[in-house]
PDB file of N, CA and C in Angstrom:
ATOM      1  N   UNK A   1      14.322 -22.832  -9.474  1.00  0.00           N
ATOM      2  CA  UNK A   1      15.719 -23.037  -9.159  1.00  0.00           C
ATOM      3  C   UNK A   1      15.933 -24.513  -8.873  1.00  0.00           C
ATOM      4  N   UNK A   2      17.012 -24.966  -9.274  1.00  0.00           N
ATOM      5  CA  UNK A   2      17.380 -26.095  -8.876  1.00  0.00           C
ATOM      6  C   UNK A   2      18.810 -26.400  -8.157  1.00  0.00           C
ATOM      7  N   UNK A   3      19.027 -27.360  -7.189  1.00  0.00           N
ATOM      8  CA  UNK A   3      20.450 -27.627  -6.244  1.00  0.00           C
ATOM      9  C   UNK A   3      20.860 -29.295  -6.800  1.00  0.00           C
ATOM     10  N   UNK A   4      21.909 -28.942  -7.429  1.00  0.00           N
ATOM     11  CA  UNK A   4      22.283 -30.048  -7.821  1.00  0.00           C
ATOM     12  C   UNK A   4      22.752 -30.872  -6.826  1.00  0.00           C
ATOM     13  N   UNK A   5      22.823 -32.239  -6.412  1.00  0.00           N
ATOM     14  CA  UNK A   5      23.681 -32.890  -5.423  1.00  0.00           C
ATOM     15  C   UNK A   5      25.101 -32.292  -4.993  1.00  0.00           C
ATOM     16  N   UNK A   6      25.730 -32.025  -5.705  1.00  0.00           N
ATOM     17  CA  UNK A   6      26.702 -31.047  -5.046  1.00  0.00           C
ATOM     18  C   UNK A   6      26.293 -29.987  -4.809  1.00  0.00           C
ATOM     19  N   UNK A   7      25.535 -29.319  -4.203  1.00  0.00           N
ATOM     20  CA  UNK A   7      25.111 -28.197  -3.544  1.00  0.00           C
ATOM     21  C   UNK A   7      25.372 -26.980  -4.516  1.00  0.00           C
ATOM     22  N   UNK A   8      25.579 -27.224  -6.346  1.00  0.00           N
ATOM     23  CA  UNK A   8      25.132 -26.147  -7.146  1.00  0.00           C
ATOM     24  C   UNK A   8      23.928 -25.526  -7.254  1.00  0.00           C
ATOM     25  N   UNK A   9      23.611 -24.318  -7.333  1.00  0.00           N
ATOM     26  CA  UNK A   9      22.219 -23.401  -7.810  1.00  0.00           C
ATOM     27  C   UNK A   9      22.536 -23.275  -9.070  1.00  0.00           C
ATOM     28  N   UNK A  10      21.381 -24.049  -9.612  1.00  0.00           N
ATOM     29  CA  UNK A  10      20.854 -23.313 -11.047  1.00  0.00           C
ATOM     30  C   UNK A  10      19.746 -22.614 -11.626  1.00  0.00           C
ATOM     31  N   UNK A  11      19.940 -21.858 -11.578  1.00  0.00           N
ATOM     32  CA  UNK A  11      18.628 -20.653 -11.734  1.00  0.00           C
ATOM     33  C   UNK A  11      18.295 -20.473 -13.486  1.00  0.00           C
ATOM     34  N   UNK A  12      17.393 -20.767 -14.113  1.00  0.00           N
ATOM     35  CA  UNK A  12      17.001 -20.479 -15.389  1.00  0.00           C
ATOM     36  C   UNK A  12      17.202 -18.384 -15.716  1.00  0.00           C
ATOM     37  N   UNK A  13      17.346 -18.739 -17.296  1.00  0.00           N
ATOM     38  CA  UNK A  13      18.434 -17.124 -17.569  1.00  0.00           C
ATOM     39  C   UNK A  13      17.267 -16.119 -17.387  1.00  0.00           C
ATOM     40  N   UNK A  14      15.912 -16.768 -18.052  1.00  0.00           N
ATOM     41  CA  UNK A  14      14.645 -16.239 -17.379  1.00  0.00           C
ATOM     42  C   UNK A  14      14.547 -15.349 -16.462  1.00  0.00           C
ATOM     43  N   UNK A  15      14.264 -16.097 -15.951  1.00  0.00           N
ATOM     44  CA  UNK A  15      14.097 -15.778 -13.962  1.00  0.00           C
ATOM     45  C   UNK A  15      15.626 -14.738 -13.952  1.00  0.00           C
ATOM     46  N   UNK A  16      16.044 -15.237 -14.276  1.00  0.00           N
ATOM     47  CA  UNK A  16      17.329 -13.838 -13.395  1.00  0.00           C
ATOM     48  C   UNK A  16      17.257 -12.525 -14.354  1.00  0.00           C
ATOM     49  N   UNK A  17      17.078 -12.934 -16.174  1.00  0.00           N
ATOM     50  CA  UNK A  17      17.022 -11.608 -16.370  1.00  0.00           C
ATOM     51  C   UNK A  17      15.525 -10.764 -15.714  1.00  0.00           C
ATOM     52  N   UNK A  18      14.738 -11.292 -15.491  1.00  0.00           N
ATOM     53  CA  UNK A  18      13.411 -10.957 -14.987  1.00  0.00           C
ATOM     54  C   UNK A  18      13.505  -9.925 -13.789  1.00  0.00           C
ATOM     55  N   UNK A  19      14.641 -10.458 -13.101  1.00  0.00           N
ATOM     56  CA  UNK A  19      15.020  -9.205 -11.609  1.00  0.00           C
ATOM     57  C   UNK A  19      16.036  -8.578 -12.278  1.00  0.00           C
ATOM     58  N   UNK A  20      16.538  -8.507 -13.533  1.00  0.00           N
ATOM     59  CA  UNK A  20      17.705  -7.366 -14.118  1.00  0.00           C
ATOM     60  C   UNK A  20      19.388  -7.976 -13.604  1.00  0.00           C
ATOM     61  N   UNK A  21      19.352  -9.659 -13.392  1.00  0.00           N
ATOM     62  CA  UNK A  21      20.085  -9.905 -12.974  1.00  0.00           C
ATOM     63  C   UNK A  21      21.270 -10.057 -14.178  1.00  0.00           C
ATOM     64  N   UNK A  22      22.646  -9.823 -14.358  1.00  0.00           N
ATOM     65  CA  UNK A  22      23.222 -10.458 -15.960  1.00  0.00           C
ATOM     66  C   UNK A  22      24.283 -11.523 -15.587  1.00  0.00           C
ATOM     67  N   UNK A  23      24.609 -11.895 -16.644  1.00  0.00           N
ATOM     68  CA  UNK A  23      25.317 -13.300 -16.550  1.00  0.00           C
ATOM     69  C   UNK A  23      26.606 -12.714 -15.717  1.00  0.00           C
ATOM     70  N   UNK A  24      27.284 -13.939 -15.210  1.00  0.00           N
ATOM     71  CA  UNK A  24      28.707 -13.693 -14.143  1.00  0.00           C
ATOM     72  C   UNK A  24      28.426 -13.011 -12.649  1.00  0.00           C
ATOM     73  N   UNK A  25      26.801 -12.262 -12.595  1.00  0.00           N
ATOM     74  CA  UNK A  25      26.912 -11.778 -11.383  1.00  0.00           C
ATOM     75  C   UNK A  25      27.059 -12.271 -10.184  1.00  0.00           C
ATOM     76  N   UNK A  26      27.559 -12.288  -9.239  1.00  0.00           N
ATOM     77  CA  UNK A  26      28.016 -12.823  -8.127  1.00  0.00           C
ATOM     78  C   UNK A  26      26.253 -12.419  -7.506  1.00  0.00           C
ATOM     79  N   UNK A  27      26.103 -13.478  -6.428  1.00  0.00           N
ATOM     80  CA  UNK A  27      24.557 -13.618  -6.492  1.00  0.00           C
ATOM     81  C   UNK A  27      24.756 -13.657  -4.651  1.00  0.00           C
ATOM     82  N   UNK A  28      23.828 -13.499  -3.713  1.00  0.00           N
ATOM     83  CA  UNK A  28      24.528 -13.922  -2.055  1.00  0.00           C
ATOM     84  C   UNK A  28      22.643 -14.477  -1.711  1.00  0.00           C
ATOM     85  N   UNK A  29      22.458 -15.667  -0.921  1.00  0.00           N
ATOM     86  CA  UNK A  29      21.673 -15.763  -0.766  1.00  0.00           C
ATOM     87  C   UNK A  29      21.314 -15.311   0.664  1.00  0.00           C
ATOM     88  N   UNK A  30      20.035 -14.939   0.896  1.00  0.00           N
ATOM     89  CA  UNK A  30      19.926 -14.125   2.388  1.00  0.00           C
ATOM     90  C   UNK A  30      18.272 -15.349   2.365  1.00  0.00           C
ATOM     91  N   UNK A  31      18.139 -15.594   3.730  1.00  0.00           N
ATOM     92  CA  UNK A  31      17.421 -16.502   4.669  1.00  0.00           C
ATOM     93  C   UNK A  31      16.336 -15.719   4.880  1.00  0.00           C
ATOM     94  N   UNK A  32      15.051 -15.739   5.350  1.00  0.00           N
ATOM     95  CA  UNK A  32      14.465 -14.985   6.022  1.00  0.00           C
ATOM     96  C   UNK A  32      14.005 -15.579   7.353  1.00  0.00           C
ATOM     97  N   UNK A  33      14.922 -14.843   8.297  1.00  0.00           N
ATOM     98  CA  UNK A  33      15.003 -15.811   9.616  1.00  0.00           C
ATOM     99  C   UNK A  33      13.397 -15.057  10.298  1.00  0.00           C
ATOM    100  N   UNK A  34      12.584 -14.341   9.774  1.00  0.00           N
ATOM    101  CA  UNK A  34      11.563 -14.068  10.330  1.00  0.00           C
ATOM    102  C   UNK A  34      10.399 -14.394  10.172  1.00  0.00           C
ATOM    103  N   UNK A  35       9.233 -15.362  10.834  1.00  0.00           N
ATOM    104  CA  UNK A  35       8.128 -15.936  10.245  1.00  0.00           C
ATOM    105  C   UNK A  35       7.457 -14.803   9.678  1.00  0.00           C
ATOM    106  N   UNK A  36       6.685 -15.374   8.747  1.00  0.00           N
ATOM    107  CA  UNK A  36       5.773 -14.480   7.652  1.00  0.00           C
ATOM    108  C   UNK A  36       4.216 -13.913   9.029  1.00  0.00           C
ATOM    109  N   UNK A  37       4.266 -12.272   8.687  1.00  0.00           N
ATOM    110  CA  UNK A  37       2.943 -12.456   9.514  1.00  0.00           C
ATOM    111  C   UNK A  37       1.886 -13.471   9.623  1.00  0.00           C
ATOM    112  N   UNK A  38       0.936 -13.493  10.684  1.00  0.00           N
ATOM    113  CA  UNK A  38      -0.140 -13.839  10.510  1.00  0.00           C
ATOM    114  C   UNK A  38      -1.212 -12.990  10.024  1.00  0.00           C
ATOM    115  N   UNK A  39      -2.184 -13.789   9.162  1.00  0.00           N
ATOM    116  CA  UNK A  39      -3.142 -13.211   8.750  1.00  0.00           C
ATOM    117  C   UNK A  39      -4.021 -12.843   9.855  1.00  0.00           C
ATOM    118  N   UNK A  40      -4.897 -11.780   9.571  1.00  0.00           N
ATOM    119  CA  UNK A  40      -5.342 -11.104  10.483  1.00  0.00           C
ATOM    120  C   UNK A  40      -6.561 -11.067   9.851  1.00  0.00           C
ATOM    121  N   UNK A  41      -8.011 -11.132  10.865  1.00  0.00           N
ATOM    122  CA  UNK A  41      -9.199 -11.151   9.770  1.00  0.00           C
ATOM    123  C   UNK A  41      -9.690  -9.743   9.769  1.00  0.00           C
ATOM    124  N   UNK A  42     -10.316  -9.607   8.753  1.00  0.00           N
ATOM    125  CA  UNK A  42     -10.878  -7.808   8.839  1.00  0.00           C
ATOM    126  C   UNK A  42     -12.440  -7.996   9.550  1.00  0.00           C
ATOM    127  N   UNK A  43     -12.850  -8.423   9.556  1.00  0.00           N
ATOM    128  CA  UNK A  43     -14.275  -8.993  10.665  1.00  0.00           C
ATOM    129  C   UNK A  43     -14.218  -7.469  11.122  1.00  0.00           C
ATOM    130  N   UNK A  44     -15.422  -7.087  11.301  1.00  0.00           N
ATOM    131  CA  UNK A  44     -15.844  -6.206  12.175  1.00  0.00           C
ATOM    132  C   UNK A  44     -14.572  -4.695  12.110  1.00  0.00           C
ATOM    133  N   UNK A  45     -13.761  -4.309  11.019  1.00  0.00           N
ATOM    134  CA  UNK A  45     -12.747  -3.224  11.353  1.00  0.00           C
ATOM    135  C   UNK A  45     -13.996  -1.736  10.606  1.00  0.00           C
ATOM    136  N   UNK A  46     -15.375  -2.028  10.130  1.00  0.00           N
ATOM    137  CA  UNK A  46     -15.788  -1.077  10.150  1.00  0.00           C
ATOM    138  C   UNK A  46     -17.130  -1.047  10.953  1.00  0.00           C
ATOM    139  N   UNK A  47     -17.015  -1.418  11.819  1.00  0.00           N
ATOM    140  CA  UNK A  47     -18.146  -1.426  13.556  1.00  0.00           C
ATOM    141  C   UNK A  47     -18.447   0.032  13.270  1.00  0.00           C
ATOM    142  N   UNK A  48     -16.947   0.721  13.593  1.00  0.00           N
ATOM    143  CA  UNK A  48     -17.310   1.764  13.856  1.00  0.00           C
ATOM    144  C   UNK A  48     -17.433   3.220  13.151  1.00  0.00           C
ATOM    145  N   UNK A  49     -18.132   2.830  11.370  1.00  0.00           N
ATOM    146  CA  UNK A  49     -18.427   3.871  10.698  1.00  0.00           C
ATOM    147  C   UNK A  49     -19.463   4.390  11.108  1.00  0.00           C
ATOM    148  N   UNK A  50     -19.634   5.698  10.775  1.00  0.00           N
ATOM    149  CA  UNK A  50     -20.681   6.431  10.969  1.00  0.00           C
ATOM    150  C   UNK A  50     -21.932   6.353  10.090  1.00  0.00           C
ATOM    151  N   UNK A  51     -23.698   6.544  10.836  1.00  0.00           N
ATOM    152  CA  UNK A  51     -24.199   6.246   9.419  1.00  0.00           C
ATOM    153  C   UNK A  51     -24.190   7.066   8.297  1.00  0.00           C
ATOM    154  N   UNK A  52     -25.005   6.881   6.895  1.00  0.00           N
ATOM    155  CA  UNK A  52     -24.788   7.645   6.311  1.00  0.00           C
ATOM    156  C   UNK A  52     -25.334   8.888   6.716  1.00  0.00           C
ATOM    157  N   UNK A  53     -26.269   9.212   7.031  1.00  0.00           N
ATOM    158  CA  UNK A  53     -27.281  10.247   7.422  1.00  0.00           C
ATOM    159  C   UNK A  53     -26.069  11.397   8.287  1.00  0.00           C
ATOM    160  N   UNK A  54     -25.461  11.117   9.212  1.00  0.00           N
ATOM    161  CA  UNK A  54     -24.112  11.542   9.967  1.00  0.00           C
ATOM    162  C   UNK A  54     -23.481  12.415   8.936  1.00  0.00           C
ATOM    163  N   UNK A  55     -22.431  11.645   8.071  1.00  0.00           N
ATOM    164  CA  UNK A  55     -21.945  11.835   6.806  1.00  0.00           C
ATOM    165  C   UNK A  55     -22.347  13.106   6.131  1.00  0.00           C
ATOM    166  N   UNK A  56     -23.640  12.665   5.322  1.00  0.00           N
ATOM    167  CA  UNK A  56     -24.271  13.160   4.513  1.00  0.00           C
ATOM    168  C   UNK A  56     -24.392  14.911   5.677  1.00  0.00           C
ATOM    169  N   UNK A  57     -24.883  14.958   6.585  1.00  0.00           N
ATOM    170  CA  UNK A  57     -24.721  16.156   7.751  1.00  0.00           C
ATOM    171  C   UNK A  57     -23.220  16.983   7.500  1.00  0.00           C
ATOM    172  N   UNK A  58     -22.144  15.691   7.842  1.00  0.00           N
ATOM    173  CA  UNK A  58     -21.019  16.305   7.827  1.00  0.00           C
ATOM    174  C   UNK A  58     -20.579  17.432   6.475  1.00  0.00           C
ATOM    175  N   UNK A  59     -20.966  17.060   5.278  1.00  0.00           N
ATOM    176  CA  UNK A  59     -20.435  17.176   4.150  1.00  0.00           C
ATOM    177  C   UNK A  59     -21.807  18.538   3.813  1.00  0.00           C
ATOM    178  N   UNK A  60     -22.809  18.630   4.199  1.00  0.00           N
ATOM    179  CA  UNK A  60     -23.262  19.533   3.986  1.00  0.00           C
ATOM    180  C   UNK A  60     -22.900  20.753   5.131  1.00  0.00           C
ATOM    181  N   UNK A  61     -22.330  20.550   6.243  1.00  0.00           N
ATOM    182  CA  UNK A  61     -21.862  21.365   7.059  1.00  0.00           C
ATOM    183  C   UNK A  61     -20.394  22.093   6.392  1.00  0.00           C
ATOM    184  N   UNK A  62     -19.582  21.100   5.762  1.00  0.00           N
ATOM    185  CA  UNK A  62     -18.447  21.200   5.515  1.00  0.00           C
ATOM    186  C   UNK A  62     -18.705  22.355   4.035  1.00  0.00           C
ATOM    187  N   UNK A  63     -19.685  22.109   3.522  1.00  0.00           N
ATOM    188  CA  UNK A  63     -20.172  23.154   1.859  1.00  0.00           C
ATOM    189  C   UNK A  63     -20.426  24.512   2.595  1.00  0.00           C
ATOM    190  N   UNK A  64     -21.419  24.456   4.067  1.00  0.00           N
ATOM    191  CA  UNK A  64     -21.991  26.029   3.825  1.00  0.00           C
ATOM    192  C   UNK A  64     -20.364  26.874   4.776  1.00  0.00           C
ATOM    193  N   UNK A  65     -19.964  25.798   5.444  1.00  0.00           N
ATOM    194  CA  UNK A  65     -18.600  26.436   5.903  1.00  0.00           C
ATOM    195  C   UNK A  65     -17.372  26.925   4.740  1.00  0.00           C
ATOM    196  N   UNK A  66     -17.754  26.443   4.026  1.00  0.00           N
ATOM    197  CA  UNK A  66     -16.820  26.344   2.309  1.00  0.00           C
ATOM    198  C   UNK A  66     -17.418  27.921   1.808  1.00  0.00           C
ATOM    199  N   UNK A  67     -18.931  28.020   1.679  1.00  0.00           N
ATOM    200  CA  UNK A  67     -19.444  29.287   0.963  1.00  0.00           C
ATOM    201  C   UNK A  67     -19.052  30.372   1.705  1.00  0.00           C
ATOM    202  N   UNK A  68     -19.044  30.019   3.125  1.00  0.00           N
ATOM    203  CA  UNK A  68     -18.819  31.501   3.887  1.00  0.00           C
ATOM    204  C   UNK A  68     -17.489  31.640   4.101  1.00  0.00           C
ATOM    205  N   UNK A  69     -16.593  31.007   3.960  1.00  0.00           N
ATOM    206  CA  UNK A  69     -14.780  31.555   3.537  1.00  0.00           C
ATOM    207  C   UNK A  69     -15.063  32.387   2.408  1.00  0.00           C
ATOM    208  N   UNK A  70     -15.553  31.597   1.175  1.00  0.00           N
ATOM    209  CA  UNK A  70     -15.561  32.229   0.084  1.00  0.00           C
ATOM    210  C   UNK A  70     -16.500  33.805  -0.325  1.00  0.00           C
ATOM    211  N   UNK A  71     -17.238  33.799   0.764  1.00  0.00           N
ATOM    212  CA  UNK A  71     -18.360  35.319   0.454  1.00  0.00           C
ATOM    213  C   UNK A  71     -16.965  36.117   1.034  1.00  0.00           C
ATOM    214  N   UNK A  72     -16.846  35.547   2.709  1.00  0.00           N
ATOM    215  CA  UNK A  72     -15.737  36.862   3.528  1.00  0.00           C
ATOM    216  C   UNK A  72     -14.614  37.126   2.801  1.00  0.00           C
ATOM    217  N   UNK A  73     -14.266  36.614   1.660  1.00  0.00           N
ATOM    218  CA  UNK A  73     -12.983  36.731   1.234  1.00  0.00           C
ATOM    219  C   UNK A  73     -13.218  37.339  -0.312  1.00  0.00           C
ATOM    220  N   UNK A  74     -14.102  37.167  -0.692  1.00  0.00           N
ATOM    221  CA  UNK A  74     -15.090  38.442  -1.508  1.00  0.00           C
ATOM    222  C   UNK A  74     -15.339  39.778  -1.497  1.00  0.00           C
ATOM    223  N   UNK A  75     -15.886  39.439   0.391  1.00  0.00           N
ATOM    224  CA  UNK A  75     -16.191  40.699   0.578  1.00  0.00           C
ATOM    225  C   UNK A  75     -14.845  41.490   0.977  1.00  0.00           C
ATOM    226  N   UNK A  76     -13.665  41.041   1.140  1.00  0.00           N
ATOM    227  CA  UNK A  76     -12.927  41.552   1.991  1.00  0.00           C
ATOM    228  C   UNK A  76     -11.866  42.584   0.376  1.00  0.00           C
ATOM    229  N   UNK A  77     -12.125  41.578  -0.580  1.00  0.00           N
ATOM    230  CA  UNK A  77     -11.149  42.069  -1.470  1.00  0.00           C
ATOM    231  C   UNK A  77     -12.503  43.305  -2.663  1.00  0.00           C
ATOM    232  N   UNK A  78     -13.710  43.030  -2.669  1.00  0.00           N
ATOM    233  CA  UNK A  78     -14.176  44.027  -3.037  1.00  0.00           C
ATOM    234  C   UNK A  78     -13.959  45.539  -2.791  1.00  0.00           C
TER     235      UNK A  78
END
């Protein structure tokens, strides 16, 4: 974009059709009176995974709990 000394905006046809903008549209410019976050570092946000061995427990707990819905609900409709 460019501001001419008289305080015109000229925006290339580009750039505006690019946001679906079309010629004659009345355009409003808005400020962003709010600073941009700060970056935040990810350092240390997985401290607190579990090891794998844990895991690997969980997921075989979670299968034989899986088989025995599936027998009682076998047995129930046999």
């Amino acid at each position: 974009m460019v501001v001419d000394a008289d305080g015109a905006l000229h925006v290339p046809a580009s750039e505006l059709a690019r946001h679906g903008i079309r010629a004659g549209s009345h355009l409003r410019i808005v400020t962003d009176s709010a600073p941009a976050p700060a970056r935040r570092s990810v350092r240390g946000a997985l401290a607190a995974t579990p090891p794998a061995q844990h895991v690997e427990e969980l997921l075989v707990a979670l299968d034989d709990a899986k088989s025995e819905r599936i027998a009682d609900v076998e047995q129930r409709w046999a």
